[in-house]
Protein backbone atom coordinates (compact mmCIF):
# COMPACT_ATOMS: atom_id res chain seq x y z
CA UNK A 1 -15.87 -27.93 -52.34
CA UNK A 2 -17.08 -27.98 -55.78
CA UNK A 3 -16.70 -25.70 -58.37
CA UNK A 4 -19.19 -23.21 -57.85
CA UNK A 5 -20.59 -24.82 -54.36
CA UNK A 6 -19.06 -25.29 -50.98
CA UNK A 7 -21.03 -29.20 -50.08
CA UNK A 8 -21.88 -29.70 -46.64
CA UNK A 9 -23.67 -32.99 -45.31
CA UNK A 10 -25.12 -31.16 -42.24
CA UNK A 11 -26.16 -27.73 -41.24
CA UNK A 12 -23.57 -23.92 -41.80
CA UNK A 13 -22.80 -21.09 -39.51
CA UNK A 14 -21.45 -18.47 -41.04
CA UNK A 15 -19.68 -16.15 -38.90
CA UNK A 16 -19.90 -11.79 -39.22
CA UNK A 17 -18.29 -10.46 -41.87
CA UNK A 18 -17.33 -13.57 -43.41
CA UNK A 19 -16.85 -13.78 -47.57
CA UNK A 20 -17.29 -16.54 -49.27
CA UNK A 21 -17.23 -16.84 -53.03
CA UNK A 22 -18.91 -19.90 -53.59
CA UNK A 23 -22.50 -20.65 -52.87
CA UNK A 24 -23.38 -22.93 -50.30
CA UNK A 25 -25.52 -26.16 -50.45
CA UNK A 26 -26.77 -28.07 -46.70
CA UNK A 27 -29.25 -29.37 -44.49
CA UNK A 28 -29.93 -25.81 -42.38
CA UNK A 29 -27.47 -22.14 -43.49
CA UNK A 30 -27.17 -19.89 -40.48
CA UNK A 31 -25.32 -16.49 -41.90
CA UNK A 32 -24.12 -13.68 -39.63
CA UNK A 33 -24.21 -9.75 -39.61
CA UNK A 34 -22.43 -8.29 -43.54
CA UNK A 35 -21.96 -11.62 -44.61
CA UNK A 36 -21.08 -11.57 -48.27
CA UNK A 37 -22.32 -14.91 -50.32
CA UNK A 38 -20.84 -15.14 -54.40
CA UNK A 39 -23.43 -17.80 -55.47
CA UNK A 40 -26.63 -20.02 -54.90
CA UNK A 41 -27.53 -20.63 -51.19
CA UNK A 42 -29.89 -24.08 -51.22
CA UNK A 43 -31.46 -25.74 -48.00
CA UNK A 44 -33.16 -28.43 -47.11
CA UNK A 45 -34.42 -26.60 -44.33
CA UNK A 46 -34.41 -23.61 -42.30
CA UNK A 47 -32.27 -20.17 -43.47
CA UNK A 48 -31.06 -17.34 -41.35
CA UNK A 49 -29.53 -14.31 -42.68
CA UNK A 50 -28.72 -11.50 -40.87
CA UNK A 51 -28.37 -7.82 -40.95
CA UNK A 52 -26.48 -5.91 -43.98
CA UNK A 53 -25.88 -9.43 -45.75
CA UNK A 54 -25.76 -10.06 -49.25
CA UNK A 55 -26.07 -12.95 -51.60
CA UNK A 56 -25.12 -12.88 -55.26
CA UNK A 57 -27.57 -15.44 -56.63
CA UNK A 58 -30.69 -17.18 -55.43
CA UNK A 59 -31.79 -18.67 -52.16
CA UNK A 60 -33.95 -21.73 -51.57
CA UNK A 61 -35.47 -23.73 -48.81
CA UNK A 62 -37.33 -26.37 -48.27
CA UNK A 63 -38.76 -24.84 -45.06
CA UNK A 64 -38.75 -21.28 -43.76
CA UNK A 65 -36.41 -18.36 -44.35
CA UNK A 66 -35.56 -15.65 -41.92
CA UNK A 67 -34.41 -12.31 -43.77
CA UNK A 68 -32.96 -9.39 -41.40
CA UNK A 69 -32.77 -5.51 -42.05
CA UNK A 70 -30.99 -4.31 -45.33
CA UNK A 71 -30.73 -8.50 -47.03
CA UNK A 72 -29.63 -7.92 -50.22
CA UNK A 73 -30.52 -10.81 -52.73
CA UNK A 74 -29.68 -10.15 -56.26
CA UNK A 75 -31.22 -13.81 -57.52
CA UNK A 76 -34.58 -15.09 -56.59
CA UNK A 77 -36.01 -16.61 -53.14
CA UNK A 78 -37.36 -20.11 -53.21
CA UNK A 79 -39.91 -20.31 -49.67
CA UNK A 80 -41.85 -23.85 -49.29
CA UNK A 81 -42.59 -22.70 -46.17
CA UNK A 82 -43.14 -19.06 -44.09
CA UNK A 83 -40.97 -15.95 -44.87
CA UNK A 84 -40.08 -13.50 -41.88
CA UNK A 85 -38.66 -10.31 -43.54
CA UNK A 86 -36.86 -6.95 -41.93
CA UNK A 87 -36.95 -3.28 -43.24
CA UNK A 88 -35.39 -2.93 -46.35
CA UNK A 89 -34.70 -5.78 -47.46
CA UNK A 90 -34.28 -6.16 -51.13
CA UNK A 91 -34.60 -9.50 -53.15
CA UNK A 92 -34.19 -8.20 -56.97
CA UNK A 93 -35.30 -11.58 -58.84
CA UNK A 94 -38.70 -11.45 -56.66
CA UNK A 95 -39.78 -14.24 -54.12
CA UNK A 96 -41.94 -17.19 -54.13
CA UNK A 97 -43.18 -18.50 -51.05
CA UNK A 98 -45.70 -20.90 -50.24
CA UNK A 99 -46.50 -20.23 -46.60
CA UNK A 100 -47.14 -17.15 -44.92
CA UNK A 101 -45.12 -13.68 -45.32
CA UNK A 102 -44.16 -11.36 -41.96
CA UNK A 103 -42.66 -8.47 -42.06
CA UNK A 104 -40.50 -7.95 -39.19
CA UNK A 105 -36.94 -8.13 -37.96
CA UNK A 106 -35.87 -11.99 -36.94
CA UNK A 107 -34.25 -12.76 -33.88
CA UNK A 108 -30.77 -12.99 -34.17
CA UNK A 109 -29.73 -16.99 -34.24
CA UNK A 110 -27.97 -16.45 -30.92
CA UNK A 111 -30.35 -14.63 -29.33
CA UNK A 112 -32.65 -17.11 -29.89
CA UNK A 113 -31.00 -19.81 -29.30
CA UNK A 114 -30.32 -17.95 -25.51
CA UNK A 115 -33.81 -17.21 -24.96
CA UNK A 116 -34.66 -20.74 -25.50
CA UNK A 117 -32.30 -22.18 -22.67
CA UNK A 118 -33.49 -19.36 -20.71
CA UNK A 119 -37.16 -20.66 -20.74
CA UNK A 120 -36.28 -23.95 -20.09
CA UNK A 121 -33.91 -23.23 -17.14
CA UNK A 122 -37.20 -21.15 -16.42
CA UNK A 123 -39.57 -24.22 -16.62
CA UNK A 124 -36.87 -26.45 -14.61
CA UNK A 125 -35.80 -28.36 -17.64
CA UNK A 126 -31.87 -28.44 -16.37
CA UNK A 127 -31.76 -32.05 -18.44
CA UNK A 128 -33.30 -30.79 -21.81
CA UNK A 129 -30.69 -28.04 -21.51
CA UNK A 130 -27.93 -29.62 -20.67
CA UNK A 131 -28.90 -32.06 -23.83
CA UNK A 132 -29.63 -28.89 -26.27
CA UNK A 133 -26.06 -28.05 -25.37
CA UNK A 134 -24.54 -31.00 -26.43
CA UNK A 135 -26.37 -31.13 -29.67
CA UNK A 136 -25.03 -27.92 -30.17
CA UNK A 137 -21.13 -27.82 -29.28
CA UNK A 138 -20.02 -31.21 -28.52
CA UNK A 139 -17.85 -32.56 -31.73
CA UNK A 140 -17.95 -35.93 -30.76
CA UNK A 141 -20.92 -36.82 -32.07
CA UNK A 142 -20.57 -38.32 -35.60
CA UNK A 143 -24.13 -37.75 -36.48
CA UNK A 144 -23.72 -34.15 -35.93
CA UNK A 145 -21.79 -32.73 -39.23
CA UNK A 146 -21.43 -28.96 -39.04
CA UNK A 147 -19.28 -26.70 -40.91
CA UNK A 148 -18.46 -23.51 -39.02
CA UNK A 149 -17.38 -20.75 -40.73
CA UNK A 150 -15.50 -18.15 -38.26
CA UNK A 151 -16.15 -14.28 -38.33
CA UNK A 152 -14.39 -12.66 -40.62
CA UNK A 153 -12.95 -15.37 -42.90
CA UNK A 154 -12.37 -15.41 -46.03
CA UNK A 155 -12.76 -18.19 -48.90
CA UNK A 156 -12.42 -17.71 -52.13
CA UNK A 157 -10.74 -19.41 -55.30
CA UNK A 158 -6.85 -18.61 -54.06
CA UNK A 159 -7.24 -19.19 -50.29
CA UNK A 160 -8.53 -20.27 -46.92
CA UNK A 161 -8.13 -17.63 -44.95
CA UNK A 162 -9.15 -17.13 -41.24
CA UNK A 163 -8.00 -15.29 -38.03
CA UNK A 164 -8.29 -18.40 -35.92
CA UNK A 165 -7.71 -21.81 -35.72
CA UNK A 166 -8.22 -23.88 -38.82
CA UNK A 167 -10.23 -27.34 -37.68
CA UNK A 168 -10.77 -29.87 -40.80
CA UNK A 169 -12.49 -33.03 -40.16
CA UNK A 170 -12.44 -36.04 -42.58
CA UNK A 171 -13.45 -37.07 -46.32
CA UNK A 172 -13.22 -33.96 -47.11
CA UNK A 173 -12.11 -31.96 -50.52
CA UNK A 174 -11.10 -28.27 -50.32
CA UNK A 175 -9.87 -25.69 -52.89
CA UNK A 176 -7.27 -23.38 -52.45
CA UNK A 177 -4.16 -22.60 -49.61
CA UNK A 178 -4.76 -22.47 -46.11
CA UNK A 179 -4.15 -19.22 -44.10
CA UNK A 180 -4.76 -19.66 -40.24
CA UNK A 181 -3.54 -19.57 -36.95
CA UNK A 182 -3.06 -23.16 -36.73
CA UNK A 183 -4.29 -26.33 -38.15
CA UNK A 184 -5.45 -29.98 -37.82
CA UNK A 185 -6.87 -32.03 -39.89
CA UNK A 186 -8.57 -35.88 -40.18
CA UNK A 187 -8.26 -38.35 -41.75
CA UNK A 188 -9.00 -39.12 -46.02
CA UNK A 189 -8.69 -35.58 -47.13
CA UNK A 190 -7.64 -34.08 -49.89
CA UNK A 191 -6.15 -30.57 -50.36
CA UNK A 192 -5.68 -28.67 -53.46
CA UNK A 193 -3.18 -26.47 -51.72
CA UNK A 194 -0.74 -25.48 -49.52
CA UNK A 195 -0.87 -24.28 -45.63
CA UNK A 196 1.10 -21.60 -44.01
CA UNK A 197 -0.09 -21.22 -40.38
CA UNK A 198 1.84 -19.43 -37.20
CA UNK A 199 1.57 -22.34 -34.67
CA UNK A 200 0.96 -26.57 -35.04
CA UNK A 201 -0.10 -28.55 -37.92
CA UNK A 202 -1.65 -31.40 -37.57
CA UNK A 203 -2.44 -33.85 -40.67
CA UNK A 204 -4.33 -37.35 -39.91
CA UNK A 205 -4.34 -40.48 -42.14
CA UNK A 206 -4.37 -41.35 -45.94
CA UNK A 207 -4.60 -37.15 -46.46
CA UNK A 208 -3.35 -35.68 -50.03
CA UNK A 209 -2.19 -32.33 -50.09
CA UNK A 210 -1.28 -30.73 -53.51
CA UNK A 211 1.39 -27.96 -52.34
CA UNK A 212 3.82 -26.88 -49.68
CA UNK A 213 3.13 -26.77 -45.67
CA UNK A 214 4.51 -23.86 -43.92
CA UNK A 215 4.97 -22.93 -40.60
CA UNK A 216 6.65 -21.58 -37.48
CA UNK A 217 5.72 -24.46 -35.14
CA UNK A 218 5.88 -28.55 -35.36
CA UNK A 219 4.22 -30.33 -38.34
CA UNK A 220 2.99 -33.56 -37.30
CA UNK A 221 2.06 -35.67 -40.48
CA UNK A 222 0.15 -39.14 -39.99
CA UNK A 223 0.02 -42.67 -41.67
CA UNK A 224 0.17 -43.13 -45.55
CA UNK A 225 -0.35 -39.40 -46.56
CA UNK A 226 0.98 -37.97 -49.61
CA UNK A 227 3.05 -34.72 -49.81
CA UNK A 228 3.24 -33.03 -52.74
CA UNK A 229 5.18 -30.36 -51.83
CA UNK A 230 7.81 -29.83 -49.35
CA UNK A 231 7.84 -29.07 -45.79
CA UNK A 232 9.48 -25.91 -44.04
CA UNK A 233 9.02 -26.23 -39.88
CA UNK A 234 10.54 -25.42 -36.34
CA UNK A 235 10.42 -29.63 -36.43
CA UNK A 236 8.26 -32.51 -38.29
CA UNK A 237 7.10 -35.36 -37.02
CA UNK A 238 6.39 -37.88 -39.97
CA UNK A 239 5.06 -41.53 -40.20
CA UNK A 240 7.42 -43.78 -42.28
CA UNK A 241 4.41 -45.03 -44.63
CA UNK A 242 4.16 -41.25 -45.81
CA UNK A 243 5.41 -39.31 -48.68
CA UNK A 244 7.15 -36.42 -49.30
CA UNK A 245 8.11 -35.16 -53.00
CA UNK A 246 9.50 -31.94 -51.99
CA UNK A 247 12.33 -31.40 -49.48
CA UNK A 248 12.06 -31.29 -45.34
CA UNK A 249 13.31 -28.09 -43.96
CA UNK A 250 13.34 -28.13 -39.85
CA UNK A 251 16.50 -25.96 -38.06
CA UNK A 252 14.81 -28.18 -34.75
CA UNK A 253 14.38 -31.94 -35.46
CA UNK A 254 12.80 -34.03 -38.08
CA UNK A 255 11.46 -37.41 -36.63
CA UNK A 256 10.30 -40.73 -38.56
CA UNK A 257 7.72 -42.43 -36.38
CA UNK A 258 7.72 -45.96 -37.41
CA UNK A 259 5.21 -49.11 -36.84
CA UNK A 260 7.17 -51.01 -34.68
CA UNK A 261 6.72 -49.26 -31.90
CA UNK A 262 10.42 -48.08 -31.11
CA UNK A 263 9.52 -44.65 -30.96
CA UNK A 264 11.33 -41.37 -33.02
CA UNK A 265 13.95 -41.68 -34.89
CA UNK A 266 15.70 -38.19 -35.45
CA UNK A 267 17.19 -37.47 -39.01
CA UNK A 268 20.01 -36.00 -39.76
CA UNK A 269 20.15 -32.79 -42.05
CA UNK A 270 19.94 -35.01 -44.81
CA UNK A 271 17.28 -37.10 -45.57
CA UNK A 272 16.92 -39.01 -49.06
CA UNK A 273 13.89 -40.15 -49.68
CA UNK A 274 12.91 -43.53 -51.88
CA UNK A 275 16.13 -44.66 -50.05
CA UNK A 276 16.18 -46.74 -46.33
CA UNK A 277 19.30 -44.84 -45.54
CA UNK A 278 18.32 -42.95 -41.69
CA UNK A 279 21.49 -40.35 -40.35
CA UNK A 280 21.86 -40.21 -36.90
CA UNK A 281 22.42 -36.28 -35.49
């Protein structure tokens, strides 16, 4: 996340309804239904936006852009390749595109995305679908680096904030405090926040987060991360090569995992950190 920009080294899906108020640079940007956009939207290939969305600055592509009913663009649109256009759609800096121009309504990214498993289930092709679905949903895949955006989620300057469960994967660096259901994240990131969730957070290795970490369930912290605020928890779980600055608030437990293997330690109510001092309860 950079100032203006939200960086992703991969494709987007922006869920309905979603606002975002950065602008949003990747390899392919897939935008729902009223999807709200507060800056540049740049692609190095295709872009689907969808019905009653609006972007506050200018879109480019490499490729093709798809353009449903009632688009509103208030920048320009960049097209090296074909342009499929709805009703009503309104781009206010004008358009340049290279290939050819349609007017009519896209398929929906779903939709078409259905279609096309139907005609190969259609044709037989039960292994080329069962592939196309693993391109699509299975996370295991390194190679496949997609940020996912869920309906009606909100990012902005202040705050993270989404209806569902918050899933962060690694090397990343975000902006703002964390609002979600729940939360777990990988390994070498850095937060410039805090996070206040309802159930489990879970932080991975060598993460930094600037500000406090909130919740009603377990916080589970991992190896060498750095804490800059304190902790407040139904119970933590933390690695003894971690750091906390702020104070560790848990009415349930607070455990120390340590490297040689000899499992939890529990803490007593006080815990003083730069200190080798460990309380029994």
């Amino acid at each position: 996340m950079e100032e203006h920009s939200i960086v992703v080294h991969g494709d987007v899906i922006v869920g309905n309804y979603a606002e975002l108020a950065y602008g949003l640079i990747a390899g392919m940007v897939i935008a729902g239904e009223h999807v709200k956009i507060n800056g540049n939207v740049l692609s190095e290939n295709d872009i689907r936006i969808d019905l009653w969305s609006e972007i506050t600055g200018d879109v480019r592509t490499k490729t093709d852009a798809y353009l449903g009913e009632f688009v509103n663009i208030t920048g320009k649109l960049f097209a090296a390749g074909n342009l499929d256009v709805g009703n009503n759609v309104k781009i206010s800096g004008g358009y340049d595109v290279k290939g050819w121009i349609v007017v009519r309504n896209p398929l929906p990214v779903m939709m078409f995305i259905f279609f096309y498993l139907m005609a190969l289930l259609r044709f037989g092709n039960e292994e080329e679908v069962e592939k196309a679905l693993d391109e699509l949903f299975t996370e295991e895949s390194s190679d496949n680096k997609l940020l996912s955006i869920p309906n009606r989620t909100k990012i902005d300057l202040e705050a993270i904030k989404t209806t569902s469960r918050a899933v962060i994967g690694s090397h990343c660096r975000l902006l703002g405090n964390i609002r979600a259901r729940s939360m777990s994240m990988g390994n070498h990131d850095t937060l410039f926040g805090s996070i206040r969730t309802t159930g489990d957070i879970a932080i991975g290795r060598s993460c930094i987060i600037h500000g406090n970490i909130l919740t009603k369930g377990t916080v589970d912290i991992g190896r060498n991360c750095n804490i800059l605020g304190k902790i407040t928890a139904d119970s933590i779980v933390l690695h003894e090569t971690s750091k906390v600055n702020g104070e560790l608030a848990a009415p349930n437990s607070v455990k120390i995992v340590r490297d040689d293997l000899e499992g939890l330690d529990e803490v007593g109510k006080k815990v003083f950190f730069g200190f080798t001092m460990l309380e029994d309860i």
